[in-house]
C-alpha atoms as a PDB file:
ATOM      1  CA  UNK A   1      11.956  15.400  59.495  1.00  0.00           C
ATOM      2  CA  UNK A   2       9.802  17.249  57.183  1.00  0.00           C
ATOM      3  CA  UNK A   3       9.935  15.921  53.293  1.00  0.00           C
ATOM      4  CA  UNK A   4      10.355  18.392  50.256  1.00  0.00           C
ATOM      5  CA  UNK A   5       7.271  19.230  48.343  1.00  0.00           C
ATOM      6  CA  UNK A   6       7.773  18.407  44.498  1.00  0.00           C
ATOM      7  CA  UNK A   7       7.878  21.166  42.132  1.00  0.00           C
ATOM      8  CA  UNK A   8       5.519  21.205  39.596  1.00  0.00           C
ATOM      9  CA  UNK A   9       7.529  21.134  36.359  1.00  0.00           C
ATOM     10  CA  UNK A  10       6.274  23.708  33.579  1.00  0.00           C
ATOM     11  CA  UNK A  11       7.125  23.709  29.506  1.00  0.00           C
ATOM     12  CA  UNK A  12       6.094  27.172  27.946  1.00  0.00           C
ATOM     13  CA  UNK A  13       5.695  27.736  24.657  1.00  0.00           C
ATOM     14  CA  UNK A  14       5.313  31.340  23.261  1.00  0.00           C
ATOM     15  CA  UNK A  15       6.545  32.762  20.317  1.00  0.00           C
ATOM     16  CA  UNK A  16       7.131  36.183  22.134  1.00  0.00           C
ATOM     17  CA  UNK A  17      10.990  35.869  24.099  1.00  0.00           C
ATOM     18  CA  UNK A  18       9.466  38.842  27.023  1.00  0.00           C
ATOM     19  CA  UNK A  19       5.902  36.611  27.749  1.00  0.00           C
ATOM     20  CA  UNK A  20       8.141  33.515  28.169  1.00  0.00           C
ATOM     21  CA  UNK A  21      10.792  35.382  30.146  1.00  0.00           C
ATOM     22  CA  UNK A  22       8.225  37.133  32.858  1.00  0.00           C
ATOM     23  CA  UNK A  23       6.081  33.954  32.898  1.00  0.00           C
ATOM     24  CA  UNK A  24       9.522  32.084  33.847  1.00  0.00           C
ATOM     25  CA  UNK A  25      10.672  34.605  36.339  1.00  0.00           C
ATOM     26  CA  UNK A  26       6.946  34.704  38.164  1.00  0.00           C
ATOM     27  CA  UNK A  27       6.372  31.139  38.165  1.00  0.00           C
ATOM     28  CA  UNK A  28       9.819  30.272  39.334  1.00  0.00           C
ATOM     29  CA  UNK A  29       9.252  32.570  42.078  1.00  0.00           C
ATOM     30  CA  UNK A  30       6.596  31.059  42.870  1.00  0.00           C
ATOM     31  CA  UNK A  31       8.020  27.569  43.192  1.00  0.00           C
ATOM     32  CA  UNK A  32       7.515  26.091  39.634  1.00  0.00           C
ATOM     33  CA  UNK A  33      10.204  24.881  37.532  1.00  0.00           C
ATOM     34  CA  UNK A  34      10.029  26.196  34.284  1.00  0.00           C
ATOM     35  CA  UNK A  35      11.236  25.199  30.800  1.00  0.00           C
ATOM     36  CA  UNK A  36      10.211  28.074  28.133  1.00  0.00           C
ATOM     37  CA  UNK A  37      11.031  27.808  24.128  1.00  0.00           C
ATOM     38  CA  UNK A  38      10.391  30.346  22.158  1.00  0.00           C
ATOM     39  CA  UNK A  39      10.204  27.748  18.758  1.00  0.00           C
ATOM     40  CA  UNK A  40       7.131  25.385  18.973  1.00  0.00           C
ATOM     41  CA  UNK A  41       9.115  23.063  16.885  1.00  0.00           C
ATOM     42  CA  UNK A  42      12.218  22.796  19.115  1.00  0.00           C
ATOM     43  CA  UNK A  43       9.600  22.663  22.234  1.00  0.00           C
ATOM     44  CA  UNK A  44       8.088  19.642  20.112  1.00  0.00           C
ATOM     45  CA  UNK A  45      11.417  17.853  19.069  1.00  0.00           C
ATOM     46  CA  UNK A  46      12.609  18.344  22.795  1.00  0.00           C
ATOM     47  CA  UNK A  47       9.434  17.562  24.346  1.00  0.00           C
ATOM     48  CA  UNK A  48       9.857  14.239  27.406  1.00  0.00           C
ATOM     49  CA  UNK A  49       6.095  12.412  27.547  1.00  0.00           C
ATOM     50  CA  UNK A  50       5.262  11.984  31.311  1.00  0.00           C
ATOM     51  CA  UNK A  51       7.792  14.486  32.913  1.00  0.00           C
ATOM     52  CA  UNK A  52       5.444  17.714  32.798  1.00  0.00           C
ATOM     53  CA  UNK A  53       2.948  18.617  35.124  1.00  0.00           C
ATOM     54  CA  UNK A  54       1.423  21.083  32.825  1.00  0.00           C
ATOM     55  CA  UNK A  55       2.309  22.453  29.559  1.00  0.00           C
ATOM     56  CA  UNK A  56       1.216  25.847  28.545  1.00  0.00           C
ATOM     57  CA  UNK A  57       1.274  26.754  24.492  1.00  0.00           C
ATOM     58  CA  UNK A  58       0.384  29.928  23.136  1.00  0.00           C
ATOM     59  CA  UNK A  59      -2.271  29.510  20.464  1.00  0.00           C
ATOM     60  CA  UNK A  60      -0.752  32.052  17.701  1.00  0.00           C
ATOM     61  CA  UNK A  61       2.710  31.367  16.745  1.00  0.00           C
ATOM     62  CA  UNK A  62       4.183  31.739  13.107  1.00  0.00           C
ATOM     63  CA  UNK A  63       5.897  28.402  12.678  1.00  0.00           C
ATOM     64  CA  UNK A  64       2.790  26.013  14.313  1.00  0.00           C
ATOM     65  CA  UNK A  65      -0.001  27.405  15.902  1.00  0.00           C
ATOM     66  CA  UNK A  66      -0.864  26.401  19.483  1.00  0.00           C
ATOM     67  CA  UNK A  67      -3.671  23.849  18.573  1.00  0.00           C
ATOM     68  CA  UNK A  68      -0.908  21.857  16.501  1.00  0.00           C
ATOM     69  CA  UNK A  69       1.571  21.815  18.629  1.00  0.00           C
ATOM     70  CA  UNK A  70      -1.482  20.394  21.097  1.00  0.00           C
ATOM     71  CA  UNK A  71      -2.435  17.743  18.593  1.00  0.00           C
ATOM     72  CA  UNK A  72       1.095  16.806  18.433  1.00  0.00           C
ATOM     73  CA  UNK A  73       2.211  16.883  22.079  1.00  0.00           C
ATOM     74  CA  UNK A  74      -1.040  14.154  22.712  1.00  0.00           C
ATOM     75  CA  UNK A  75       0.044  11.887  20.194  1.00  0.00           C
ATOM     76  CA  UNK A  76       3.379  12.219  22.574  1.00  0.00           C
ATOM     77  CA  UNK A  77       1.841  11.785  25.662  1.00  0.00           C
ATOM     78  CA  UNK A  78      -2.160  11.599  25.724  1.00  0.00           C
ATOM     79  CA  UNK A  79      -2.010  11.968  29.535  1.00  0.00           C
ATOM     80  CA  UNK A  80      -0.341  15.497  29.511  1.00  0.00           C
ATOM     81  CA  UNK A  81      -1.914  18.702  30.884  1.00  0.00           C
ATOM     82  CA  UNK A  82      -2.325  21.387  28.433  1.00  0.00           C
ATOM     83  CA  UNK A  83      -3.645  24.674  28.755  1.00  0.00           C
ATOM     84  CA  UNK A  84      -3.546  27.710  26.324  1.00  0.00           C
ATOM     85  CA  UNK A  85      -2.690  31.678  26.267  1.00  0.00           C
ATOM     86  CA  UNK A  86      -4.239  33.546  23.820  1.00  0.00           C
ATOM     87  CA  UNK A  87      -4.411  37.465  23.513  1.00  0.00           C
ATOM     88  CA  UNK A  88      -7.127  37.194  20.607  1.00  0.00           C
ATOM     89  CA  UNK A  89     -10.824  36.719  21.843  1.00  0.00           C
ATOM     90  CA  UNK A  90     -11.941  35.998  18.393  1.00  0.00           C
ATOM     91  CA  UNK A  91      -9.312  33.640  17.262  1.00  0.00           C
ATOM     92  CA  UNK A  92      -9.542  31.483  20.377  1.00  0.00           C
ATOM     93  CA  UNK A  93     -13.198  31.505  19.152  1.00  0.00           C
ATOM     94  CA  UNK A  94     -12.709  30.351  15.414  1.00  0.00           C
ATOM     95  CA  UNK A  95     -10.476  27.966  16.628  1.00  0.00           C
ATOM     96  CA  UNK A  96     -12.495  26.190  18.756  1.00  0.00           C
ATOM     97  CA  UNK A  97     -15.415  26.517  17.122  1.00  0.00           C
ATOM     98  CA  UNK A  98     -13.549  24.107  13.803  1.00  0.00           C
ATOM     99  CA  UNK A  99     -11.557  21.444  16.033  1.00  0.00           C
ATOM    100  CA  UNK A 100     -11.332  21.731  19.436  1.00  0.00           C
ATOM    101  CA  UNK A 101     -14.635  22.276  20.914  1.00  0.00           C
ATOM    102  CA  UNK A 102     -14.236  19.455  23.602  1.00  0.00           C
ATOM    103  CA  UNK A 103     -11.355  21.827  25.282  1.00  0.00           C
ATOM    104  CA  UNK A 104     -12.927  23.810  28.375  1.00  0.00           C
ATOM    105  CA  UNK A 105     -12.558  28.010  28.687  1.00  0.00           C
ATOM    106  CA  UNK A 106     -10.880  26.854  32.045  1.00  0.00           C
ATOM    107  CA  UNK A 107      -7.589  25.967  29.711  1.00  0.00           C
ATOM    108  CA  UNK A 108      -7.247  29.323  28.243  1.00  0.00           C
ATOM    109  CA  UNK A 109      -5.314  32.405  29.883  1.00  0.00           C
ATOM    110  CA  UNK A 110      -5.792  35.720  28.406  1.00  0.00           C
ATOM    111  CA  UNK A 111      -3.492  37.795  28.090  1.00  0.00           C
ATOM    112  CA  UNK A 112      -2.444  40.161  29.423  1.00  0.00           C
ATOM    113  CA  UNK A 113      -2.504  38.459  32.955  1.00  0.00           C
ATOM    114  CA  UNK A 114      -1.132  39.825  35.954  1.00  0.00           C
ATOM    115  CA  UNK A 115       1.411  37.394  37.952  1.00  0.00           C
ATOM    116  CA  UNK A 116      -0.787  36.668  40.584  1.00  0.00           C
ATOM    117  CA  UNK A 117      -3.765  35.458  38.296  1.00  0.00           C
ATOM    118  CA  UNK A 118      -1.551  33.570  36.427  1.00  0.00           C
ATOM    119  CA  UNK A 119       0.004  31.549  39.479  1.00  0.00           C
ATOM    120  CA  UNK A 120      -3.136  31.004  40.866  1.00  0.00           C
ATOM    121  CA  UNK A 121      -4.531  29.736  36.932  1.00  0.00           C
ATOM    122  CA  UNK A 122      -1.801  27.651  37.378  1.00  0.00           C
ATOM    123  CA  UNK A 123      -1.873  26.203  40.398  1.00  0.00           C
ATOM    124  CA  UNK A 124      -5.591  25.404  39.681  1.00  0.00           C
ATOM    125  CA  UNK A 125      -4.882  23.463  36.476  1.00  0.00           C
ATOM    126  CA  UNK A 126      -2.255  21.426  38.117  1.00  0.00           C
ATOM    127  CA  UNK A 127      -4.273  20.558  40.667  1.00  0.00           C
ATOM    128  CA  UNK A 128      -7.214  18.890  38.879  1.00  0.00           C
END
């Protein structure tokens, strides 16, 4: 009898509805279960400590930027997996540079990022 593989579970937070749809689609496809919101502060309000396996938050967003939303989601749940998507070079920079300098490059995604770097990103950062 051969036992099921768990499915790495997924929140996505990006402000943009097509990055969170074609992340959800590609990942999906590739096995993950995903849970995308669009609203940081819904993602945050709805957000279950413990139950993710990684949680990916796009850094600018208008309501709460991604590094908030971070701070936030650790006082949840200090344990969780986060990694960030960013499309700006020098704002992941400045960003860094004031708070979160302890965070590694290896937790950012550019984008744009084909679906096969992105699984594979993925994959990686679960699997730490």
């Amino acid at each position: 009898m051969k036992l099921a593989r768990k499915r790495s579970r997924i929140l996505l937070v990006d402000d943009e509805p097509d990055i969170t749809i074609l992340f959800k689609i590609a990942l999906e496809d590739a096995g993950f279960i995903v849970h995308p919101y669009n609203d940081p502060l819904i993602a945050l309000s709805e957000f279950k400590p413990g139950y993710y396996d990684l949680i990916i938050v796009d850094i600018k967003m208008p309501s709460m930027d991604g590094f908030t939303l971070y701070d936030e989601l650790k006082k949840e749940d200090n344990k969780a997996k986060i990694c960030f998507l960013t499309a700006s070079e020098m704002y992941y920079e400045e960003s860094r540079k004031v708070k979160h300098r302890s965070l590694g490059k290896d937790l950012f995604i550019r984008k744009p990022i084909t679906t096969e770097e992105l699984i594979e990103r993925i994959t990686a950062l679960i699997s730490k």
